[in-house]
PDB file of N, CA and C in Angstrom:
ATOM      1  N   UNK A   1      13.941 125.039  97.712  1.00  0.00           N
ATOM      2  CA  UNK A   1      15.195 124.482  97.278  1.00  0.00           C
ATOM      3  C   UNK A   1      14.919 123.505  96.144  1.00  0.00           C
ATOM      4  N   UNK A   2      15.904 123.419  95.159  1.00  0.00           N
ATOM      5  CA  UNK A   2      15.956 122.179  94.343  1.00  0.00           C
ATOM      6  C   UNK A   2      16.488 121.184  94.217  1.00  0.00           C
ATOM      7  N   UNK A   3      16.354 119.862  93.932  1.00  0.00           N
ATOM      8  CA  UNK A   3      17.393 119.054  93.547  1.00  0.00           C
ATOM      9  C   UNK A   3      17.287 118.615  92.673  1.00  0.00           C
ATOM     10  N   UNK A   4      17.975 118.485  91.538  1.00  0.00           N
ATOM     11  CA  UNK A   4      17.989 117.717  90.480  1.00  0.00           C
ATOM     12  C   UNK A   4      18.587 116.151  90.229  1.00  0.00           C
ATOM     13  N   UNK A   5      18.541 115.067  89.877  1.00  0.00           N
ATOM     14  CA  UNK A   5      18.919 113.730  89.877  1.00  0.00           C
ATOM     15  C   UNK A   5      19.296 113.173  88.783  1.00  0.00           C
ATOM     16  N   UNK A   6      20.735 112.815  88.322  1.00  0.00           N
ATOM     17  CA  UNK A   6      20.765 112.294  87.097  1.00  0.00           C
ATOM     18  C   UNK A   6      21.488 111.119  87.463  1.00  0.00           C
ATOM     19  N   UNK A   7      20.589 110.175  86.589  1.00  0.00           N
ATOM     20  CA  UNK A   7      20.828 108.837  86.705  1.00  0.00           C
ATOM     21  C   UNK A   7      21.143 108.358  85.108  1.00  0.00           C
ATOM     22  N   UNK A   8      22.049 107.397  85.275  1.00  0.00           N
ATOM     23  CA  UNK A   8      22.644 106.658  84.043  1.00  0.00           C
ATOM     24  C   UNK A   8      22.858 104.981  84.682  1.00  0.00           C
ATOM     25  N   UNK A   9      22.827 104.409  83.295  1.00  0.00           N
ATOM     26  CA  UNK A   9      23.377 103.211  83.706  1.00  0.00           C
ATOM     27  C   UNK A   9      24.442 102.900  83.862  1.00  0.00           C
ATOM     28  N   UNK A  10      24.429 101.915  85.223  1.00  0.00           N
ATOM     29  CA  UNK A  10      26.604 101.919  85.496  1.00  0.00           C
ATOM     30  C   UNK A  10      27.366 101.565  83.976  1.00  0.00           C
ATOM     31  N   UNK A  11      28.360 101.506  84.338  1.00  0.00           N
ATOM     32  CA  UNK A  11      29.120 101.247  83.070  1.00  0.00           C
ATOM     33  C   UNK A  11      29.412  99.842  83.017  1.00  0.00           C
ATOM     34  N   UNK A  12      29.661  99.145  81.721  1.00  0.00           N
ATOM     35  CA  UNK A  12      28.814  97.682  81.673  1.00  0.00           C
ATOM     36  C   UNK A  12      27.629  96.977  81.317  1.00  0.00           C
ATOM     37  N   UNK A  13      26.453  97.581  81.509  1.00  0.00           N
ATOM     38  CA  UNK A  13      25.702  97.651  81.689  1.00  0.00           C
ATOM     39  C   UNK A  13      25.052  97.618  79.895  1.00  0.00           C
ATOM     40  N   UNK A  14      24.705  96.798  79.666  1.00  0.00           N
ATOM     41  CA  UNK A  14      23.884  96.985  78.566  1.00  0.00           C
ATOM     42  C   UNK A  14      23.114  98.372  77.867  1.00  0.00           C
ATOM     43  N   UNK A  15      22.999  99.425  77.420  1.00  0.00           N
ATOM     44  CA  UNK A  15      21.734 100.370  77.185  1.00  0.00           C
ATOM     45  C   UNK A  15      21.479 100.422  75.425  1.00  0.00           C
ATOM     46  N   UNK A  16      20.486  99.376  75.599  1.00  0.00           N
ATOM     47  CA  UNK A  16      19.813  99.440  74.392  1.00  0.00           C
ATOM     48  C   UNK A  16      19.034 100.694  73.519  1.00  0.00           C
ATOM     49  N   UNK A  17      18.586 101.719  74.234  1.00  0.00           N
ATOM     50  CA  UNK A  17      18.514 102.715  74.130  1.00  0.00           C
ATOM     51  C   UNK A  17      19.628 103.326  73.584  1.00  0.00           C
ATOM     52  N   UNK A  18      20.463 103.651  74.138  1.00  0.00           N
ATOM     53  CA  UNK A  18      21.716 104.546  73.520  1.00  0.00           C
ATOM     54  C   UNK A  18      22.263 104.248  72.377  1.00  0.00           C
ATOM     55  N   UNK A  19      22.308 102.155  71.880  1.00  0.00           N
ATOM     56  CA  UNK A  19      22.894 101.857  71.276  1.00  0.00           C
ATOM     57  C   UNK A  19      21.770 102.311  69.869  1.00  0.00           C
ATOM     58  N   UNK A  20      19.926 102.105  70.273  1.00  0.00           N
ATOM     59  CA  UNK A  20      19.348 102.607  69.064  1.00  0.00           C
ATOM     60  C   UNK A  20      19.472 104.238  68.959  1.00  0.00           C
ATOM     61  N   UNK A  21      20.091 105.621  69.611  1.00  0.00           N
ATOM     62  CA  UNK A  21      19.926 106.261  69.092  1.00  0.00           C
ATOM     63  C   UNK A  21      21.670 106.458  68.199  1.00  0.00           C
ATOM     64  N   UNK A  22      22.231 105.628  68.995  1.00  0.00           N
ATOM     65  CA  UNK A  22      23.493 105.634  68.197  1.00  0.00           C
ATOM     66  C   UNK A  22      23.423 105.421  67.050  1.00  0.00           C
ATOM     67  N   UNK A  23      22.797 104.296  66.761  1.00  0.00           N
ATOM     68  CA  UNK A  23      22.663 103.891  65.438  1.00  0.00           C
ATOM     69  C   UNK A  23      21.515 104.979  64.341  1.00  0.00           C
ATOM     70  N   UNK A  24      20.336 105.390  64.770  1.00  0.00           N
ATOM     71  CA  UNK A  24      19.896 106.447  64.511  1.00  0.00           C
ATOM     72  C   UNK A  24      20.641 107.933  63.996  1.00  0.00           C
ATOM     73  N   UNK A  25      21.383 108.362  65.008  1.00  0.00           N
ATOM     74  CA  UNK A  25      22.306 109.179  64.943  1.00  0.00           C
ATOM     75  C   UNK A  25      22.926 109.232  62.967  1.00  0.00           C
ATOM     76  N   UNK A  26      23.794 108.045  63.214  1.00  0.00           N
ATOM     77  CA  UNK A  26      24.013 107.420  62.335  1.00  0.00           C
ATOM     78  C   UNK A  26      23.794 107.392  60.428  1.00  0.00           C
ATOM     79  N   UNK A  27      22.462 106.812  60.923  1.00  0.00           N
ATOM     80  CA  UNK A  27      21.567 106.497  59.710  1.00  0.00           C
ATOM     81  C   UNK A  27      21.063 108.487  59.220  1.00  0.00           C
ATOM     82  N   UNK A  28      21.601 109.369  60.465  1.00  0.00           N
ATOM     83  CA  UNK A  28      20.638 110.488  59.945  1.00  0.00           C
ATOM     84  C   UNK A  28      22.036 111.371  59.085  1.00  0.00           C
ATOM     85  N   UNK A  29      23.356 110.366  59.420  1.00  0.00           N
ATOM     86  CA  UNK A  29      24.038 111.438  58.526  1.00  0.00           C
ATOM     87  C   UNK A  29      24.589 112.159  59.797  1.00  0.00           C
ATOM     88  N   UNK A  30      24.462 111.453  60.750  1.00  0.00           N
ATOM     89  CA  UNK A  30      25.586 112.483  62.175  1.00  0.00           C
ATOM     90  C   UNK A  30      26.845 111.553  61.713  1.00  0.00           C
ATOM     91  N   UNK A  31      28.283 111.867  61.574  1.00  0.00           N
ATOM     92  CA  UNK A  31      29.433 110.895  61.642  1.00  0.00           C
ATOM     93  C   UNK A  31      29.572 111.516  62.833  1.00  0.00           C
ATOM     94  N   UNK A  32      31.160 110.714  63.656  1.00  0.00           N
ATOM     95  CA  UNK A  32      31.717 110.801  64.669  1.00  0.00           C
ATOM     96  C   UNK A  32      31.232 111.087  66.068  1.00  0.00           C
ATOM     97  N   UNK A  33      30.291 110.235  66.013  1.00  0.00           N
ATOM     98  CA  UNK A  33      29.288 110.015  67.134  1.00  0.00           C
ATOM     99  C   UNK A  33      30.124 108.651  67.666  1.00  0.00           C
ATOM    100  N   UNK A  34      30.851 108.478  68.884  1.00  0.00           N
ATOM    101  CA  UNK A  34      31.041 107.422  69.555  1.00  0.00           C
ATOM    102  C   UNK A  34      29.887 106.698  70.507  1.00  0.00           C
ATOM    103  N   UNK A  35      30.234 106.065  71.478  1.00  0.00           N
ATOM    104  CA  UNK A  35      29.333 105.581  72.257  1.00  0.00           C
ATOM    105  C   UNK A  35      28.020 106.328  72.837  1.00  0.00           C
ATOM    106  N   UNK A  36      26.974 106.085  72.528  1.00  0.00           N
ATOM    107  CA  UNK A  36      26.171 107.043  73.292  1.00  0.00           C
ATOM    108  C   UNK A  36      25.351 105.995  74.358  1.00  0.00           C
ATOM    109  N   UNK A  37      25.119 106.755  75.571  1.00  0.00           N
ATOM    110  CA  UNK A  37      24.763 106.451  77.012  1.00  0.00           C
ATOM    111  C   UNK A  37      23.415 107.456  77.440  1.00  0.00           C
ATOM    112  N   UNK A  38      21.976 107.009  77.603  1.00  0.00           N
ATOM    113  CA  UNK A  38      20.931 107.698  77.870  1.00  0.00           C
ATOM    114  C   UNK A  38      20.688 107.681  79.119  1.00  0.00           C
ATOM    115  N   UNK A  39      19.624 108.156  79.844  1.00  0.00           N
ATOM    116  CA  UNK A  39      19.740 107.874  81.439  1.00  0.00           C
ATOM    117  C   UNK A  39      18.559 109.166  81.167  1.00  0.00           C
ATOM    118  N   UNK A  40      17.973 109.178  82.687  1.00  0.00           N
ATOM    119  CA  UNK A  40      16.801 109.972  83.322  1.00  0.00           C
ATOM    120  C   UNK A  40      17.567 111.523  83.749  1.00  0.00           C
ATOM    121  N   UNK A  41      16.914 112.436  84.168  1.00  0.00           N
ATOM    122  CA  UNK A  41      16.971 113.364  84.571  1.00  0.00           C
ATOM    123  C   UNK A  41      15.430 113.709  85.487  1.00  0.00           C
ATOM    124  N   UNK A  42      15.644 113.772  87.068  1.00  0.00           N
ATOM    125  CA  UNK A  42      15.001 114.251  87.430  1.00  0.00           C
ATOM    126  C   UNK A  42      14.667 115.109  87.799  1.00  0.00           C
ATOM    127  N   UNK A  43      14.306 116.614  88.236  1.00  0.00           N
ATOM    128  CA  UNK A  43      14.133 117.853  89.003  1.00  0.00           C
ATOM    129  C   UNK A  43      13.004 117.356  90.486  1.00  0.00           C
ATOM    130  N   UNK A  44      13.610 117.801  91.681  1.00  0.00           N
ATOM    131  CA  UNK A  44      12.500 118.319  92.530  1.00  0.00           C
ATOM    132  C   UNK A  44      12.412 119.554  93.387  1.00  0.00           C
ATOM    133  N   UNK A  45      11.245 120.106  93.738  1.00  0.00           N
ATOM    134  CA  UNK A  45      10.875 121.190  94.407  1.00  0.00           C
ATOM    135  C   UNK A  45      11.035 120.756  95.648  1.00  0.00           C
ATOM    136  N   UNK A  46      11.991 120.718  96.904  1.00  0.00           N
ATOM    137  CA  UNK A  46      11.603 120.702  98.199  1.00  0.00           C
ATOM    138  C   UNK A  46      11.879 121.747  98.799  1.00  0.00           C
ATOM    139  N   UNK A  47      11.176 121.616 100.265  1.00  0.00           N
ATOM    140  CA  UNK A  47      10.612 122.904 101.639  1.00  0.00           C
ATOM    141  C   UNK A  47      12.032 122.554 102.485  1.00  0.00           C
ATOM    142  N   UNK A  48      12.915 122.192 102.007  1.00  0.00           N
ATOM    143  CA  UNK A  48      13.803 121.531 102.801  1.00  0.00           C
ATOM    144  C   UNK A  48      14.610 123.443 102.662  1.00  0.00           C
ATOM    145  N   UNK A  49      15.165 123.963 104.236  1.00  0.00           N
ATOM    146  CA  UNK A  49      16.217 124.965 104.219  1.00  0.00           C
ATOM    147  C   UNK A  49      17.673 124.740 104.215  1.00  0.00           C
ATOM    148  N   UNK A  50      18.096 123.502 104.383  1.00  0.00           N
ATOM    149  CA  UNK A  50      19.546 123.052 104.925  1.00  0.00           C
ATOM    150  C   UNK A  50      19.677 122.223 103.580  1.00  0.00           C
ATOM    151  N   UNK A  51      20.625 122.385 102.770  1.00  0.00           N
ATOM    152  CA  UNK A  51      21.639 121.640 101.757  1.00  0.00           C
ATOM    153  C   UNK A  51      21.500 120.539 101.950  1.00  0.00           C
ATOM    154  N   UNK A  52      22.527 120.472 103.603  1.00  0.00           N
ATOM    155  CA  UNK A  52      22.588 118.765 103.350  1.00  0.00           C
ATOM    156  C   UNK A  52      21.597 118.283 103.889  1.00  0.00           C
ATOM    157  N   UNK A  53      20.510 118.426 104.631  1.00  0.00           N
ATOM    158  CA  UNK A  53      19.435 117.524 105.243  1.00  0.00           C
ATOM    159  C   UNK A  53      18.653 117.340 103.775  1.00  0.00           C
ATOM    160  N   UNK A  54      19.042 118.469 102.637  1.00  0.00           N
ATOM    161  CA  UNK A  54      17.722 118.116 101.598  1.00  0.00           C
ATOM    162  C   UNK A  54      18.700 116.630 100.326  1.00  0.00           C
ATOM    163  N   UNK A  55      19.958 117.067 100.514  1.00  0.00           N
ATOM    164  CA  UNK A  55      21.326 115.954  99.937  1.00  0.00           C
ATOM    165  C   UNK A  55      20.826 114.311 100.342  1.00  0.00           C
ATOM    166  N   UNK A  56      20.380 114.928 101.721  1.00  0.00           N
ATOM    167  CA  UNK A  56      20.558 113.139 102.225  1.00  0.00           C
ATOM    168  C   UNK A  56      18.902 112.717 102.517  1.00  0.00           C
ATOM    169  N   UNK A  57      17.892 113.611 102.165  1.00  0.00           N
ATOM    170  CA  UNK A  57      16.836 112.922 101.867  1.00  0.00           C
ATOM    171  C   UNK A  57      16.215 113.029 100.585  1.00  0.00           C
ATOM    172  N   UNK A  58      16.533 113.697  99.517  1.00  0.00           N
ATOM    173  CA  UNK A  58      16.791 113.308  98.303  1.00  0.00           C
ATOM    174  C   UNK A  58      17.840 112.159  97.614  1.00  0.00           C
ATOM    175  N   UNK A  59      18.749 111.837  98.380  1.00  0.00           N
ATOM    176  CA  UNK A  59      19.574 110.124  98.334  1.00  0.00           C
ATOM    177  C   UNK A  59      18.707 108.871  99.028  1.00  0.00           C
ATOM    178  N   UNK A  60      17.965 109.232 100.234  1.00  0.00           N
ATOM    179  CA  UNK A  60      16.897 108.478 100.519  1.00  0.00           C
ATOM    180  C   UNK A  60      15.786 107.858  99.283  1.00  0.00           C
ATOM    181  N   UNK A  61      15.675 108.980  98.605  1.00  0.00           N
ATOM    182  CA  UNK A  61      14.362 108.715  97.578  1.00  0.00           C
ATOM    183  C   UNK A  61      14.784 108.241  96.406  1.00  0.00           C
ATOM    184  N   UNK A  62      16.452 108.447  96.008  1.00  0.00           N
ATOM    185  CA  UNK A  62      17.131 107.392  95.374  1.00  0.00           C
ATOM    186  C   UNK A  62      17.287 106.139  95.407  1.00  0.00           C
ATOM    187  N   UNK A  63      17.599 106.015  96.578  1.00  0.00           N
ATOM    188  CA  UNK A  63      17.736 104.265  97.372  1.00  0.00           C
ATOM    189  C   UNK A  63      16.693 103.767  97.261  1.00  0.00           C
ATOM    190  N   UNK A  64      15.089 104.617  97.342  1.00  0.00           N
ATOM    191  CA  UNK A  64      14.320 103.958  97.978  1.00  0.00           C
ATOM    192  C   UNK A  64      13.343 103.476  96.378  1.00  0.00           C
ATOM    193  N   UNK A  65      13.178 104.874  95.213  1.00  0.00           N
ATOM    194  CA  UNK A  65      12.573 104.551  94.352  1.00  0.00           C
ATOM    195  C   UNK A  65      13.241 105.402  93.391  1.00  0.00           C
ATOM    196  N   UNK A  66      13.782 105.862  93.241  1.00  0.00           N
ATOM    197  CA  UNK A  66      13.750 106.637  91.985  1.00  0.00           C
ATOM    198  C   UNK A  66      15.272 106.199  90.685  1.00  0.00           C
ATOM    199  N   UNK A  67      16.101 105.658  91.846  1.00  0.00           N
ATOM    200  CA  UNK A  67      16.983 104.820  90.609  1.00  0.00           C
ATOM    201  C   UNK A  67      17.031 103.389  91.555  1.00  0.00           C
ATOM    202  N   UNK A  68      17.197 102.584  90.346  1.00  0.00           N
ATOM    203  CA  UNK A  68      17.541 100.917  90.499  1.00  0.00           C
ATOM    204  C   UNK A  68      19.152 100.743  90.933  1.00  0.00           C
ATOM    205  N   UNK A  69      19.661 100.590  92.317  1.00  0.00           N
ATOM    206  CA  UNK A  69      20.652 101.018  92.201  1.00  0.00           C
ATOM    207  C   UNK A  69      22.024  99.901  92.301  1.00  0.00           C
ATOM    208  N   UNK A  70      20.967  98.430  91.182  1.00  0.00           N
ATOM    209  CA  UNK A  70      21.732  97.332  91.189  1.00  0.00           C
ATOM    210  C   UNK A  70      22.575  98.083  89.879  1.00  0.00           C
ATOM    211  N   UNK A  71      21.836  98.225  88.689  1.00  0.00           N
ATOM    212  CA  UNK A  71      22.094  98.895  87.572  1.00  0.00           C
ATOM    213  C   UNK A  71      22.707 100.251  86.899  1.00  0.00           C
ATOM    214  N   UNK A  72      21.903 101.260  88.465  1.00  0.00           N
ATOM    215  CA  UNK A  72      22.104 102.577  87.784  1.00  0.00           C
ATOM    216  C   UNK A  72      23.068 103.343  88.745  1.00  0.00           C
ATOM    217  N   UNK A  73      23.533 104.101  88.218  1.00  0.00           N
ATOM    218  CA  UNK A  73      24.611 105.418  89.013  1.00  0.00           C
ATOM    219  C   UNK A  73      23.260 106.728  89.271  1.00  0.00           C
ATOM    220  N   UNK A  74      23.545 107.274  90.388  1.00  0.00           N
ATOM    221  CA  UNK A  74      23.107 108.991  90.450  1.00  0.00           C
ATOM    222  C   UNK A  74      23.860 109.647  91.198  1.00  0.00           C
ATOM    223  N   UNK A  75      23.407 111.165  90.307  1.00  0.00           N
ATOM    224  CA  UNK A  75      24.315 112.142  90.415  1.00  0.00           C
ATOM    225  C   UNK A  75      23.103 112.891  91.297  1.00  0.00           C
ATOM    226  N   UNK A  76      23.472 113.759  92.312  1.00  0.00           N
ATOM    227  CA  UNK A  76      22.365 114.645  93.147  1.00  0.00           C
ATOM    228  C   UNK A  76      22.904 116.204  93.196  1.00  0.00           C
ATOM    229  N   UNK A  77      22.344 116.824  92.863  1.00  0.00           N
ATOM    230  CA  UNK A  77      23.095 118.370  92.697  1.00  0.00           C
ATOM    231  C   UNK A  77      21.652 119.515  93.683  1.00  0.00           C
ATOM    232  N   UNK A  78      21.810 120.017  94.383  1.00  0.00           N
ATOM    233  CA  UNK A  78      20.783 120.579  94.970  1.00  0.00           C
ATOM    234  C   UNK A  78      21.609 122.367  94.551  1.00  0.00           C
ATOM    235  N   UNK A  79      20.368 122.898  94.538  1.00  0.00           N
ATOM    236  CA  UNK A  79      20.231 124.545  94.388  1.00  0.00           C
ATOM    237  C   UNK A  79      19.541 125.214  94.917  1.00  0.00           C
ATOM    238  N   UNK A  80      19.178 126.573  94.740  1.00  0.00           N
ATOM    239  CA  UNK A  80      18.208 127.242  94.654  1.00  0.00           C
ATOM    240  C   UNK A  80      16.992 127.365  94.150  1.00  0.00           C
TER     241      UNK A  80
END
């Protein structure tokens, strides 16, 4: 099974990142580029057979390390 993890910073939130590729963007001759917002993308491989037992221990490994979750939002999408 898979899960994939996308994390962004809440909204509010400062991202200095986004604001340099915004400005990048920019400087390269992109117009009508509004706000841009960067964030992680994770993929994992688990042995897990059940959806939700792999949902709620892939949210475990959220909580526990993989997003900051004073700062950040995640999204958890599990597959095939």
């Amino acid at each position: 099974m898979k899960a994939t993890v996308r994390i962004m910073l809440k909204q509010g939130v400062l991202d200095p990142q986004g604001k340099a590729i915004e400005h990048a963007l920019s400087a390269l001759g992109f117009s009508g580029v509004g706000e841009v917002r960067q964030g992680k993308l994770i993929t994992l491989e688990l042995d897990d057979a059940d959806p939700a037992a792999a949902r709620e221990r892939v949210r475990d490994m959220c909580e526990k390390l993989l997003a900051n979750t004073v700062i950040e939002d995640y999204e958890i999408e599990i597959g095939e």
